[in-house]
C-alpha atoms as a PDB file:
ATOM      1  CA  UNK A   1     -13.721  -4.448  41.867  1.00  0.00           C
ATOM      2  CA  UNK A   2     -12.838  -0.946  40.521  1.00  0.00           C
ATOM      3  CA  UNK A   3      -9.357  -1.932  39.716  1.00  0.00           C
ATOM      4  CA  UNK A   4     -10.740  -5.429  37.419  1.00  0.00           C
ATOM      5  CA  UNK A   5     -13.041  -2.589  35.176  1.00  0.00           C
ATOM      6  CA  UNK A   6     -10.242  -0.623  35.135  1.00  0.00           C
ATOM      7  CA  UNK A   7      -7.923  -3.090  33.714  1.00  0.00           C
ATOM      8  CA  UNK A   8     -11.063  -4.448  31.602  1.00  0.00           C
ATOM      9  CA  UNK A   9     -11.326  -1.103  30.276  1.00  0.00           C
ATOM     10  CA  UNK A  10      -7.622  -0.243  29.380  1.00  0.00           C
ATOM     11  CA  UNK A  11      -7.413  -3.704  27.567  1.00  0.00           C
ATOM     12  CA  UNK A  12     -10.829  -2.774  25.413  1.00  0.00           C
ATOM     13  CA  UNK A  13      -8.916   0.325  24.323  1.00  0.00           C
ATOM     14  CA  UNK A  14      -5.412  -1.123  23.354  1.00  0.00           C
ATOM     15  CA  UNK A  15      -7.297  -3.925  21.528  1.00  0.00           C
ATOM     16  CA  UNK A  16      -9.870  -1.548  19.579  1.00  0.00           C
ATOM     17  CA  UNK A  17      -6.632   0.726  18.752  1.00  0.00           C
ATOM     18  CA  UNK A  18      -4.822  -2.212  17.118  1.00  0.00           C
ATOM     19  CA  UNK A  19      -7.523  -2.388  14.032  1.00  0.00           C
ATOM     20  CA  UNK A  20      -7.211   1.379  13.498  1.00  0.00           C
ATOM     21  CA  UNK A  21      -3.281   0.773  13.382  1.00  0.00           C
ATOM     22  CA  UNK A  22      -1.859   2.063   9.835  1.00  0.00           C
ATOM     23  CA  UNK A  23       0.683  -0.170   7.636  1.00  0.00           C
ATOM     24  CA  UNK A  24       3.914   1.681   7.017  1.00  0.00           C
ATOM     25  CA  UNK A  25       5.546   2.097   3.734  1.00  0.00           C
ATOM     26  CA  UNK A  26       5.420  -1.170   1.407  1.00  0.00           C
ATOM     27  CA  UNK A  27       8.592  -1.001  -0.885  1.00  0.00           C
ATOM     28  CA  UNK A  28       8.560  -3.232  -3.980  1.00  0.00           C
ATOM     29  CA  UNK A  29      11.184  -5.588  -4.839  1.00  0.00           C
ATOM     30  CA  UNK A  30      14.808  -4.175  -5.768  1.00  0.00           C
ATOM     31  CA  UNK A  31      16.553  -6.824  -6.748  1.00  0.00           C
ATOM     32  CA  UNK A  32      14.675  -6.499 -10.269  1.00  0.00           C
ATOM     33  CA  UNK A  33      17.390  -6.282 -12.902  1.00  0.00           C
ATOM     34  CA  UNK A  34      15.630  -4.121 -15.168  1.00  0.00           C
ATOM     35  CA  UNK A  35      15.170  -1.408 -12.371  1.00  0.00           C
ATOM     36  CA  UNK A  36      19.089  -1.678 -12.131  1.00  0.00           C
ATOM     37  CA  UNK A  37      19.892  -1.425 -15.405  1.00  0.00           C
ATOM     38  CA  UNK A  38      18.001   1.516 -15.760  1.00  0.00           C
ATOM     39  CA  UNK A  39      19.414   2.989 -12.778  1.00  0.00           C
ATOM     40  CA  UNK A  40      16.093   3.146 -11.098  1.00  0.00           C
ATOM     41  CA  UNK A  41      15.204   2.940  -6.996  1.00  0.00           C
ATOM     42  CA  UNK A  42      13.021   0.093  -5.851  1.00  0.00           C
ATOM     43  CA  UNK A  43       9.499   2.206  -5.468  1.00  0.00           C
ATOM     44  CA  UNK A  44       7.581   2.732  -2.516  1.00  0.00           C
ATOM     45  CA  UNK A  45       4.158   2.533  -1.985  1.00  0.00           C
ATOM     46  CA  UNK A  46       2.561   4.578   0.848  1.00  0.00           C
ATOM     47  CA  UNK A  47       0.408   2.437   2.096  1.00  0.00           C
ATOM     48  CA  UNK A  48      -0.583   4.614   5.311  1.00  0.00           C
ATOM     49  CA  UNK A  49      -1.275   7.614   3.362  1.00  0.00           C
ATOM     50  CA  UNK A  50      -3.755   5.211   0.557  1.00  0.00           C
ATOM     51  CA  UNK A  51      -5.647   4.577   3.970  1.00  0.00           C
ATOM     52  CA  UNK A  52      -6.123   8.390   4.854  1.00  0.00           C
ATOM     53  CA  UNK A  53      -8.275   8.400   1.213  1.00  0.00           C
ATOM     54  CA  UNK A  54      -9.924   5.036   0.214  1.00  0.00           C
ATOM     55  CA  UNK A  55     -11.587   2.236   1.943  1.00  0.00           C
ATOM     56  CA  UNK A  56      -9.748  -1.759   2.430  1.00  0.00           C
ATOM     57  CA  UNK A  57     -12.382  -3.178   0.185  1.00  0.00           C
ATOM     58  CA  UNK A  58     -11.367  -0.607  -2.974  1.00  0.00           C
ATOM     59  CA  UNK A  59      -8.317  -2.219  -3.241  1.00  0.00           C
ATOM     60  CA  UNK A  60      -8.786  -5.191  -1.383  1.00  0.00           C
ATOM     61  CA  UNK A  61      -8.811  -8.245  -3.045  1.00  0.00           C
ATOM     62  CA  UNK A  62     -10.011  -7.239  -5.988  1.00  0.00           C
ATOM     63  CA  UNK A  63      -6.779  -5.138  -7.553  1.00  0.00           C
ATOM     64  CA  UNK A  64      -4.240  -5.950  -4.519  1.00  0.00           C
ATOM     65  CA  UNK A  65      -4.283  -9.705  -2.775  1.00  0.00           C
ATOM     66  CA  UNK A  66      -4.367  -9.192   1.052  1.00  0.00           C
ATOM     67  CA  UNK A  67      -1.429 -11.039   1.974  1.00  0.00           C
ATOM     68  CA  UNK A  68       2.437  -9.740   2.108  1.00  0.00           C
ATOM     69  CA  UNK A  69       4.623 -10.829  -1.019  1.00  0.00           C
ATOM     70  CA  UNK A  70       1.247 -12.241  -2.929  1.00  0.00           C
ATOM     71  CA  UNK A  71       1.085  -9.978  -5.844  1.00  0.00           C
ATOM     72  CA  UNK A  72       3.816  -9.597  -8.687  1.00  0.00           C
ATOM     73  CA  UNK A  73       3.957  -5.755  -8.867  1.00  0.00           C
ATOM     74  CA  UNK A  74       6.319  -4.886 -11.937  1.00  0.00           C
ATOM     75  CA  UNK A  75       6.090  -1.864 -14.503  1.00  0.00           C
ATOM     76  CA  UNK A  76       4.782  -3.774 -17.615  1.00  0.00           C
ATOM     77  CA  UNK A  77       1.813  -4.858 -15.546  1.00  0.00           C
ATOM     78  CA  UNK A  78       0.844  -1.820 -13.836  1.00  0.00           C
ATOM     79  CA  UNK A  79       1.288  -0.115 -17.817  1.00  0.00           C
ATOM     80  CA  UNK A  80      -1.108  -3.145 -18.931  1.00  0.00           C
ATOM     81  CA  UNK A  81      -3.931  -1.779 -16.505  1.00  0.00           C
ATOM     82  CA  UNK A  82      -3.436  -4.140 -13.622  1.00  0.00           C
ATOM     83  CA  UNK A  83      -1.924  -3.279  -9.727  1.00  0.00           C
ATOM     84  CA  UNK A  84      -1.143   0.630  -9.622  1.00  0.00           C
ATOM     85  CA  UNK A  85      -1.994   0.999 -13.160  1.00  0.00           C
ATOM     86  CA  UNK A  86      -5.806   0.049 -12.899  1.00  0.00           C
ATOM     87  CA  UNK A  87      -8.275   1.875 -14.339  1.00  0.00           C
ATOM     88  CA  UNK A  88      -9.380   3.478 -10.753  1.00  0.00           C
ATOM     89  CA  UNK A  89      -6.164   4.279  -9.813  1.00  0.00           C
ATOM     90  CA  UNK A  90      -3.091   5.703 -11.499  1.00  0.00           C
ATOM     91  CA  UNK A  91      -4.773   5.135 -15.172  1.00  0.00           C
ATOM     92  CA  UNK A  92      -7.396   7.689 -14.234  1.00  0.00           C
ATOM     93  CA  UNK A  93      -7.856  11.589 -13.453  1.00  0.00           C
ATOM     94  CA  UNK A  94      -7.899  10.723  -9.195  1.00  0.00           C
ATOM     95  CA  UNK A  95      -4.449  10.279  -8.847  1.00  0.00           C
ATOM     96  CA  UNK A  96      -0.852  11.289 -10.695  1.00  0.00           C
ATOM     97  CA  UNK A  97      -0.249   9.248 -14.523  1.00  0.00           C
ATOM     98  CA  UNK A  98       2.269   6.101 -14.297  1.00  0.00           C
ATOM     99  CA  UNK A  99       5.224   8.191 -16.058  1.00  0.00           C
ATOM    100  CA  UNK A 100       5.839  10.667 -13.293  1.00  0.00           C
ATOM    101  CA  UNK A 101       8.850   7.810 -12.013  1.00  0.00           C
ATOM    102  CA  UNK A 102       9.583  10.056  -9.048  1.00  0.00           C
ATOM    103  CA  UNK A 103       6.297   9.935  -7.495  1.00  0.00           C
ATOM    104  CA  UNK A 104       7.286   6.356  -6.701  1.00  0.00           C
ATOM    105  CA  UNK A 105      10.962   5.732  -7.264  1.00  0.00           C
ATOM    106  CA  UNK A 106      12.194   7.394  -4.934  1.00  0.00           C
ATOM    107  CA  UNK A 107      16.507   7.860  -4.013  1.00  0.00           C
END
């Protein structure tokens, strides 16, 4: 009996633990030629450390789509106010401006 609410209990704390698991690093496509030409790394978005500071829903859906490889992250858009570049994000005082490359492109 003691051993079944033991295992019952283990299994209730590996399952709650797998919501509060973090996503690792998301790195954007490199296989853009313009990023080559320019010489530029594929950047990387720290997704894990975005968690530490802002809810799922601030992002999520209404700037990012929820779902690997569904939105078409590129320079001109995030400059045009969508993705990174939104207006709550990395167009505004919270976080570093869009022209600081090596915040993102990183070697």
């Amino acid at each position: 009996m003691i051993r079944g609410w033991l295992v019952a209990g283990v299994l209730v704390l590996v399952l709650s633990s797998i919501g509060f698991a973090k996503l690792g690093n998301i790195i954007f496509d490199d296989k853009i030629e313009s990023l080559k030409k320019a010489g530029m790394p594929p950047a990387v978005f720290p997704h894990a450390k975005h968690e530490d500071i802002y809810k799922c829903e601030d992002c999520h859906p209404n700037i990012f789509k929820d779902k690997r490889g569904a939105n078409d992250v590129t320079m001109h858009k995030n400059m045009n106010g969508e993705f990174c570049g939104a207006a709550e994000c990395h167009n505004s005082p919270k976080a570093f401006p869009l022209y600081m490359c090596n915040k993102c492109h990183i070697k």
